[in-house]
N, C-alpha and C. Protein backbone atom coordinates (compact mmCIF):
# COMPACT_ATOMS: atom_id res chain seq x y z
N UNK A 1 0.85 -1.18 0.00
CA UNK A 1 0.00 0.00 0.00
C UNK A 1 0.89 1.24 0.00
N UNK A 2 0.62 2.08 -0.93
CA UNK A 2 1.36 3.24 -0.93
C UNK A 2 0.74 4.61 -0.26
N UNK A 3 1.40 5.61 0.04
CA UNK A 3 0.84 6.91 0.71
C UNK A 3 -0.26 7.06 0.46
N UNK A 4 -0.55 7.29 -1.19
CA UNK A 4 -1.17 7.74 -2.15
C UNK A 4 -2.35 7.00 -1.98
N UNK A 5 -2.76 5.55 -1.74
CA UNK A 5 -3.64 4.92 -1.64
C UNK A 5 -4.38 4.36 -0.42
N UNK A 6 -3.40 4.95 0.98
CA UNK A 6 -3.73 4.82 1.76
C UNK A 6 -5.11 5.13 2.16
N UNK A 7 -5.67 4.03 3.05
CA UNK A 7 -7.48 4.45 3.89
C UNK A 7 -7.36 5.50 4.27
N UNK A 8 -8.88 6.60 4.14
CA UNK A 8 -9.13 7.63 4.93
C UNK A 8 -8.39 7.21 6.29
N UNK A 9 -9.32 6.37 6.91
CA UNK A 9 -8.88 6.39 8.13
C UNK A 9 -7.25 5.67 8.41
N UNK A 10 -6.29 5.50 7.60
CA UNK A 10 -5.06 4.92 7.86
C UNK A 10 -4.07 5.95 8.76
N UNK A 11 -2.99 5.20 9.32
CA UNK A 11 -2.26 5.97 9.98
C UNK A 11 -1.92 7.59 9.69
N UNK A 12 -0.74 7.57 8.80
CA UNK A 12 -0.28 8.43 7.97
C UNK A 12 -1.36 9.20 7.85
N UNK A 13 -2.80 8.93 7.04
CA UNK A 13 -3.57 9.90 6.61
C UNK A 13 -4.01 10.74 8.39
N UNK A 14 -4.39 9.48 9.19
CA UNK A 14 -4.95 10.36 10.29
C UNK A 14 -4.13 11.36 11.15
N UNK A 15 -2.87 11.01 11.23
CA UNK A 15 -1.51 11.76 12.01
C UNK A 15 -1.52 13.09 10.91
N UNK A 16 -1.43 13.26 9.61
CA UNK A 16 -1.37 14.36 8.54
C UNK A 16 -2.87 15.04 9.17
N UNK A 17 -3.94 14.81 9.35
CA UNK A 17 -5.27 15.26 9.44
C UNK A 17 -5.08 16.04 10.56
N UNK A 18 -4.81 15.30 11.75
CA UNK A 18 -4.66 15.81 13.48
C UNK A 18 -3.50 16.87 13.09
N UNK A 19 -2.36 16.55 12.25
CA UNK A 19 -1.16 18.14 12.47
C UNK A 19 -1.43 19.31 12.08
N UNK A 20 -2.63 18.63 10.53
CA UNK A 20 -3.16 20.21 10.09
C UNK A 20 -4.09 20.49 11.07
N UNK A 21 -4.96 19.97 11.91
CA UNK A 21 -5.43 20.49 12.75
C UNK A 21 -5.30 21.56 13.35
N UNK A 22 -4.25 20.75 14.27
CA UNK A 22 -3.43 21.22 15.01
C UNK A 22 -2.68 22.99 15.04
N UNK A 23 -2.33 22.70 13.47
CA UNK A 23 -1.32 24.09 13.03
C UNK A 23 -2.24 25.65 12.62
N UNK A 24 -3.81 24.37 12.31
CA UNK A 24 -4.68 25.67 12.13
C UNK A 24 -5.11 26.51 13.26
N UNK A 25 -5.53 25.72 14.40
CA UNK A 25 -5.94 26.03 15.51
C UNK A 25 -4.66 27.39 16.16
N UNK A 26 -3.92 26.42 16.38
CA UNK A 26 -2.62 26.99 16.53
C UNK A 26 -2.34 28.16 15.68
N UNK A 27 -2.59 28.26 14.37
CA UNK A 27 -2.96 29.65 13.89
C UNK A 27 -3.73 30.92 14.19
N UNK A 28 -5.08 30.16 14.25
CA UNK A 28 -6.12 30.95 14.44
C UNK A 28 -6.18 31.49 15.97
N UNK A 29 -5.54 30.73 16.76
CA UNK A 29 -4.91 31.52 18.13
C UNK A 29 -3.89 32.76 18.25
N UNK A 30 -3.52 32.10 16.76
CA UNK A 30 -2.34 33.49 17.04
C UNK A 30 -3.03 34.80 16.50
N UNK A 31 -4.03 34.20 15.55
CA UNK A 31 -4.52 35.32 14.83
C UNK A 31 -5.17 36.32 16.21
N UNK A 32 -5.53 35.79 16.95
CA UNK A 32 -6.49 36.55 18.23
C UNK A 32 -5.33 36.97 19.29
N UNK A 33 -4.03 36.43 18.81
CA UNK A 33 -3.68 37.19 20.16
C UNK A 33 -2.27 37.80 19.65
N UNK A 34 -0.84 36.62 19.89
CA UNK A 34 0.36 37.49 20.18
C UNK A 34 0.88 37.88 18.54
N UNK A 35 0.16 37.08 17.42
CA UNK A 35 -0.02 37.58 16.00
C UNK A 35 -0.38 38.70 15.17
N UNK A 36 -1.18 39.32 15.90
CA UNK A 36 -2.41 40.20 15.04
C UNK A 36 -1.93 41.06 14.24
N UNK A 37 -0.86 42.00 14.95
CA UNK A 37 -0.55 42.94 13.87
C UNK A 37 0.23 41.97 12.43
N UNK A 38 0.63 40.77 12.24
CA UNK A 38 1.34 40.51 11.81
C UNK A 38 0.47 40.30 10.56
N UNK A 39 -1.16 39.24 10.91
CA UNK A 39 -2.02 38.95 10.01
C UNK A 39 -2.49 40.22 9.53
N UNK A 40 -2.49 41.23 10.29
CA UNK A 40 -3.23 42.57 9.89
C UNK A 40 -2.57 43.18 8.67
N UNK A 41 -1.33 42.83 8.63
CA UNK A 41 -0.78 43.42 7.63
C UNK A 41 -0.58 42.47 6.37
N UNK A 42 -1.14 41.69 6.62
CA UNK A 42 -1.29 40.79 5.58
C UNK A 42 -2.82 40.68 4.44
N UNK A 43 -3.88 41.53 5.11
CA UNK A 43 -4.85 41.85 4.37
C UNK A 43 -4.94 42.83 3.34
N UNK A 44 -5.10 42.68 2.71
CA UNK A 44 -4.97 43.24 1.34
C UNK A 44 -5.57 45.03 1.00
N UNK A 45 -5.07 45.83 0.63
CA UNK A 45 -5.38 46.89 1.02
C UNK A 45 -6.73 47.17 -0.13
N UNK A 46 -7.12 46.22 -1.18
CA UNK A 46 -8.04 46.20 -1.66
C UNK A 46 -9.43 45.42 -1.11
N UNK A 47 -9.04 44.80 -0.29
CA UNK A 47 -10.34 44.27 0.27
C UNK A 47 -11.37 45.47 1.32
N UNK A 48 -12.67 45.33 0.87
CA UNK A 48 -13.78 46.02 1.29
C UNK A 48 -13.87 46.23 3.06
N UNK A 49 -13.13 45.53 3.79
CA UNK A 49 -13.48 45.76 5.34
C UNK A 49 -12.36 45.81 6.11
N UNK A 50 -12.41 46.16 7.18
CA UNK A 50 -11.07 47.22 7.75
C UNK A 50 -10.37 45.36 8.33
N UNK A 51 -9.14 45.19 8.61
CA UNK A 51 -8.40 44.40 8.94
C UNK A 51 -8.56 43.36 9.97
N UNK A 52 -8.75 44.56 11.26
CA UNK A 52 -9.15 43.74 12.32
C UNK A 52 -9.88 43.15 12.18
N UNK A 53 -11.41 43.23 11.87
CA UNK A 53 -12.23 42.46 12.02
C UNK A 53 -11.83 41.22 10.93
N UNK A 54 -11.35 41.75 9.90
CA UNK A 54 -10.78 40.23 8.92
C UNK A 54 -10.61 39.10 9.54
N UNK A 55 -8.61 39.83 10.51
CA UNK A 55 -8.61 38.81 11.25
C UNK A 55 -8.78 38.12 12.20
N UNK A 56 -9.65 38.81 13.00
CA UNK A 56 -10.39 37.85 13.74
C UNK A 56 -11.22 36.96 13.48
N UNK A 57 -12.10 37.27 12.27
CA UNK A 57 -13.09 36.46 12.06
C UNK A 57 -12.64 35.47 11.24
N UNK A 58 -11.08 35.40 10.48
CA UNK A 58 -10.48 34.13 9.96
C UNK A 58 -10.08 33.45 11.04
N UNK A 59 -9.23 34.04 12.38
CA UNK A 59 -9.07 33.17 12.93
C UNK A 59 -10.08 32.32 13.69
N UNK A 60 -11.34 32.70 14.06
CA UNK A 60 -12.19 32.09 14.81
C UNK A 60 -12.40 31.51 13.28
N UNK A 61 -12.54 31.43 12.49
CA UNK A 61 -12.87 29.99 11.19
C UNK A 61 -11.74 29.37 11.24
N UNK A 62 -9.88 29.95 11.53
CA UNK A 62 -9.36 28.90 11.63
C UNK A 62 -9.25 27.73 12.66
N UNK A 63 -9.71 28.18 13.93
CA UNK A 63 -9.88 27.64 14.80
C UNK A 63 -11.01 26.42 14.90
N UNK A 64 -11.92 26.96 14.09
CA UNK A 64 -13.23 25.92 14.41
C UNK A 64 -12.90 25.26 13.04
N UNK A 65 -12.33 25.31 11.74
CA UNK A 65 -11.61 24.47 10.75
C UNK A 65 -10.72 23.21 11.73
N UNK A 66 -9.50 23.63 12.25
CA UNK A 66 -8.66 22.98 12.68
C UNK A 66 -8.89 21.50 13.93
N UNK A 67 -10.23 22.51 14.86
CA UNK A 67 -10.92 21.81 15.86
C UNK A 67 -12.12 20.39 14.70
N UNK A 68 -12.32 20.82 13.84
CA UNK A 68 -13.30 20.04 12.80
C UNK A 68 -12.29 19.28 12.71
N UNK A 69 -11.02 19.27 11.72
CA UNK A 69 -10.23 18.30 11.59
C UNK A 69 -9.69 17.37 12.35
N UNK A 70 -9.78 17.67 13.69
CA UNK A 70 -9.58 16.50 14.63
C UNK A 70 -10.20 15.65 15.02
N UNK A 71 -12.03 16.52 14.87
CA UNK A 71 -12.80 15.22 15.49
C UNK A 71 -14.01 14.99 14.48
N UNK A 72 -13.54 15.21 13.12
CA UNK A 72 -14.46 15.38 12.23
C UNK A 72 -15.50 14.44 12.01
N UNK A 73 -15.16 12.87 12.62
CA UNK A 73 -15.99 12.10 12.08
C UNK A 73 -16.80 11.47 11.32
N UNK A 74 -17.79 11.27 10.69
CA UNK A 74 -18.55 10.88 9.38
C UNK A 74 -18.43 12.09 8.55
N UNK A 75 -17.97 13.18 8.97
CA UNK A 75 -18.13 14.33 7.91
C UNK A 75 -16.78 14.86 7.48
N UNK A 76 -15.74 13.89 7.87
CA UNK A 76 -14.40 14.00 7.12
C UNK A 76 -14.16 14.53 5.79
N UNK A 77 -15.09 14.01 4.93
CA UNK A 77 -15.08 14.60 3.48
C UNK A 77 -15.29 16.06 2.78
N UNK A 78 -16.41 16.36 3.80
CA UNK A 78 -17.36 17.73 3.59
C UNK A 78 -15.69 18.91 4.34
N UNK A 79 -15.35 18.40 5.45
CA UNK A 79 -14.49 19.06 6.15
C UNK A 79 -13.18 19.30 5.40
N UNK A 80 -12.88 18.18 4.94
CA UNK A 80 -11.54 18.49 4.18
C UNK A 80 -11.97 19.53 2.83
N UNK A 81 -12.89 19.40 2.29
CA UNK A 81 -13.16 20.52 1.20
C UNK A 81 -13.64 21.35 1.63
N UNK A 82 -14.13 21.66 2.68
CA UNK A 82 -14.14 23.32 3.02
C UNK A 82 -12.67 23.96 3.62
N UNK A 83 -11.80 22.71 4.39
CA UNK A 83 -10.58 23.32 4.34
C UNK A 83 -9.79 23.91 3.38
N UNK A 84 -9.81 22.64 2.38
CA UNK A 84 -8.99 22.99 1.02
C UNK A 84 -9.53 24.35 0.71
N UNK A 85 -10.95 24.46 0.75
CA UNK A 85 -11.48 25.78 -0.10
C UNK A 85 -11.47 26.87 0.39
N UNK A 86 -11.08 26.52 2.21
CA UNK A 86 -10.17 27.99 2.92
C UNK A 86 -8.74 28.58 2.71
N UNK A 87 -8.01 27.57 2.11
CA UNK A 87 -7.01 27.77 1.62
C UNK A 87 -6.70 28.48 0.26
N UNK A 88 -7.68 28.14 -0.93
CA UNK A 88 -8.12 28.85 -1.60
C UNK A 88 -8.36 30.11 -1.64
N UNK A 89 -9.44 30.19 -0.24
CA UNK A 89 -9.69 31.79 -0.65
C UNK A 89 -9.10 32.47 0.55
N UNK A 90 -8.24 32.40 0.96
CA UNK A 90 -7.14 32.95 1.84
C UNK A 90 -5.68 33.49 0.81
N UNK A 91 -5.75 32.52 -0.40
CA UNK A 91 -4.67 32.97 -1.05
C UNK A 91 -4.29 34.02 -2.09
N UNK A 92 -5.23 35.11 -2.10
CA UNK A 92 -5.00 36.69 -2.68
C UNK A 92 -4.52 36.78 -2.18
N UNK A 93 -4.72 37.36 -0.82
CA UNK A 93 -3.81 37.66 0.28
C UNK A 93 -2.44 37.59 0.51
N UNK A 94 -2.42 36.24 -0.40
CA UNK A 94 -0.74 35.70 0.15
C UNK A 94 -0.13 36.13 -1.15
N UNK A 95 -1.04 36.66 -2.12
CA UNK A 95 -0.35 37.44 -3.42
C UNK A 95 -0.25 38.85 -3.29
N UNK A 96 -0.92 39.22 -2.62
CA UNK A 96 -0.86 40.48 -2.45
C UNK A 96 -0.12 40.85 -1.82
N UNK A 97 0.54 40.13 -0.56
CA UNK A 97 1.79 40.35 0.35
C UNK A 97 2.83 40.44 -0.77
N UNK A 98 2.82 38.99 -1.78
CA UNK A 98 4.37 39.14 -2.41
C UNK A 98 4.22 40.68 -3.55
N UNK A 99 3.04 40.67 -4.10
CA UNK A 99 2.85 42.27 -5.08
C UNK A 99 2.78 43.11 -4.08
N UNK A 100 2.64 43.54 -2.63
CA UNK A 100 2.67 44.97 -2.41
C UNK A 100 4.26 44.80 -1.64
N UNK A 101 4.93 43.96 -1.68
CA UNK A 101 6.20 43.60 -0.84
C UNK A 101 5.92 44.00 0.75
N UNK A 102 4.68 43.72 1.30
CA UNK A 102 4.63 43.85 2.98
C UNK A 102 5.27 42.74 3.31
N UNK A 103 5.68 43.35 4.55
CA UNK A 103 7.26 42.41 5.77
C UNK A 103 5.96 41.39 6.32
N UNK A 104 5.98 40.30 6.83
CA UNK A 104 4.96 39.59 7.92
C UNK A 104 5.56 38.14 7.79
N UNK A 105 5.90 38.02 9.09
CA UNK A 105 6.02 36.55 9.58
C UNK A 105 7.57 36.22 8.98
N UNK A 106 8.56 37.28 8.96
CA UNK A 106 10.02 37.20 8.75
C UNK A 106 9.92 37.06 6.89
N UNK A 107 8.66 37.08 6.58
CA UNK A 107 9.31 37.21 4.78
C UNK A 107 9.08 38.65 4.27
N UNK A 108 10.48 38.92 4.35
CA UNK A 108 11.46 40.29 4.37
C UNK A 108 11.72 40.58 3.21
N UNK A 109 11.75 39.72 2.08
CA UNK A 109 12.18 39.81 0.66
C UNK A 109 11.54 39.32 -0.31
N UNK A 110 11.08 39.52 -1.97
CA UNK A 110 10.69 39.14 -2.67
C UNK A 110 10.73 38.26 -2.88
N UNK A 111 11.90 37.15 -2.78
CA UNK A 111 12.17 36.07 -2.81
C UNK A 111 11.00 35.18 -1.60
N UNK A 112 11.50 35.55 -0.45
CA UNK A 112 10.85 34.73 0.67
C UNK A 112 9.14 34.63 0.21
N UNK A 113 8.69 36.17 -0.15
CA UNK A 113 7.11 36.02 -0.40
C UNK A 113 6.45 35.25 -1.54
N UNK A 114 7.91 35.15 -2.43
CA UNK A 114 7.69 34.57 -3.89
C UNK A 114 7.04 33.06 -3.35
N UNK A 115 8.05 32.37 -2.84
CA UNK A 115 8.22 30.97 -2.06
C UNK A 115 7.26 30.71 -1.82
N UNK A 116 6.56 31.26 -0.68
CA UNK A 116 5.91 31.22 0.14
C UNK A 116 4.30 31.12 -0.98
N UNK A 117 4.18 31.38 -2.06
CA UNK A 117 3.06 31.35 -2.67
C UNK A 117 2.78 29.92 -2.93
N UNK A 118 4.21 29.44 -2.81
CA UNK A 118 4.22 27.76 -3.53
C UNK A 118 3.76 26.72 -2.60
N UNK A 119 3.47 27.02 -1.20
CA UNK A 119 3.10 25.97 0.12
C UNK A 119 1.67 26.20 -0.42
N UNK A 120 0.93 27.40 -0.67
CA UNK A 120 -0.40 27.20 -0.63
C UNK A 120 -1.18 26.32 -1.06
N UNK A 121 -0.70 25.72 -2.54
CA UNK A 121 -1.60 24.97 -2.89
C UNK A 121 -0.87 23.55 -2.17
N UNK A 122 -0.19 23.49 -1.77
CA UNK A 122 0.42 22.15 -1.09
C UNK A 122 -0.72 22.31 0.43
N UNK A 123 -0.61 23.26 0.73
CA UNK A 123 -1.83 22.80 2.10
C UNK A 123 -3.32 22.51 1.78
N UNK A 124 -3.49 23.07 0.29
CA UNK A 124 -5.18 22.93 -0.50
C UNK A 124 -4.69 20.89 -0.49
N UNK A 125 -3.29 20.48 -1.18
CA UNK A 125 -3.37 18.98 -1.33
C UNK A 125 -3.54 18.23 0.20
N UNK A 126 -2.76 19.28 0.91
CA UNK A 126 -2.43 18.29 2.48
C UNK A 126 -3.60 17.87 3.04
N UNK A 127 -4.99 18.95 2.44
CA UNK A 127 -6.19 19.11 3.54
C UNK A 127 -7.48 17.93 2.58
N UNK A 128 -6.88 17.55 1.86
CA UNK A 128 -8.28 16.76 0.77
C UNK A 128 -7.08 15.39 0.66
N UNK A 129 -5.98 15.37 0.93
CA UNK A 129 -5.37 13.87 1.06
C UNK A 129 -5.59 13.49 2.10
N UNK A 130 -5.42 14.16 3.47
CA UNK A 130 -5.48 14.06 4.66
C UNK A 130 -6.82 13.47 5.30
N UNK A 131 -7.97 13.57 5.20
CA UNK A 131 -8.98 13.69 4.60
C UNK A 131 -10.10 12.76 4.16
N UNK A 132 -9.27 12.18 2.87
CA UNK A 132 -9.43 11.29 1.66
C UNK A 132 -10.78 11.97 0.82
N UNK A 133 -10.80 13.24 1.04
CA UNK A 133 -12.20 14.03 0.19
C UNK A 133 -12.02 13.87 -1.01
N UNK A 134 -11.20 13.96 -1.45
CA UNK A 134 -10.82 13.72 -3.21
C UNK A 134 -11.09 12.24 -3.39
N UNK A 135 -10.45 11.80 -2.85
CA UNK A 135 -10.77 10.01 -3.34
C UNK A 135 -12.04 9.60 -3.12
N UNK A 136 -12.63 10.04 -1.77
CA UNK A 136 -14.20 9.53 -1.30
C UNK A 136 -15.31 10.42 -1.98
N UNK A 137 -14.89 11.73 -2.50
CA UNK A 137 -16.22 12.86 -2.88
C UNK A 137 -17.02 11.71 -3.53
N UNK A 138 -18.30 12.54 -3.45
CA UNK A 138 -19.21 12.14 -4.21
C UNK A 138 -19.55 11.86 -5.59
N UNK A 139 -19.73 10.86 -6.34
CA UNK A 139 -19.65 11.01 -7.98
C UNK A 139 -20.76 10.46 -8.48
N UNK A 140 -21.19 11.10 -9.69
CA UNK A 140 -22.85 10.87 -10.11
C UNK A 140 -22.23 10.44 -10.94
């Protein structure tokens, strides 16, 4: 059995499921507390509503995302694609950091923000492998 084909519920997949959990929660905490100015400056100066409230209200979705992924249960599938699809639409943002060149979270340089565009869709794969939403979705 390879990674790739591993059971929803198999090791590997469930230990990958519980870390993204984990890292979201762990996010979305930071977003509310010793973080904020950091996410704040990470909102896009074209978006319609003032910052703070942005990030708070991502982090309380990252939080209750991350808390879903741990104890998701029969609704593993539904959960991993609304993760993936938070990742999605979280990622202007992470373009707009590298096009307006704002500093946040030590990426200081064009380079670092460039990079940094390339994890995103790797956490859209981590959160629908992890998961098994892609393999289990629904098909007519």
């Amino acid at each position: 059995m390879s990674l790739l084909s591993a059971p929803p519920t198999s090791r590997p997949r469930t230990l990958a499921r519980i870390l993204l959990g984990a890292i979201l929660v762990f996010a979305g905490v930071s977003h509310l507390t010793f973080a904020r100015q950091e996410f704040e400056a990470q909102v896009p100066d074209w978006f319609p509503v003032d910052d703070d409230p942005v990030v708070v209200v991502s982090g309380i979705v990252e939080i209750s995302l991350g808390a879903a992924l741990v104890a998701f249960g029969r609704g593993r599938v539904g959960v991993g694609f609304v993760v993936a699809a938070f990742f999605v639409a979280i990622f202007p943002g992470n373009i707009a950091q590298y096009v307006d060149g704002v500093d946040a979270f030590g990426l200081d340089t064009d380079q670092k923000r460039f990079a940094r565009l390339f994890f995103q869709p790797l956490l859209v794969l981590w959160a629908l492998w992890s998961t098994g939403a892609w393999r289990d979705r629904p098909r007519r």
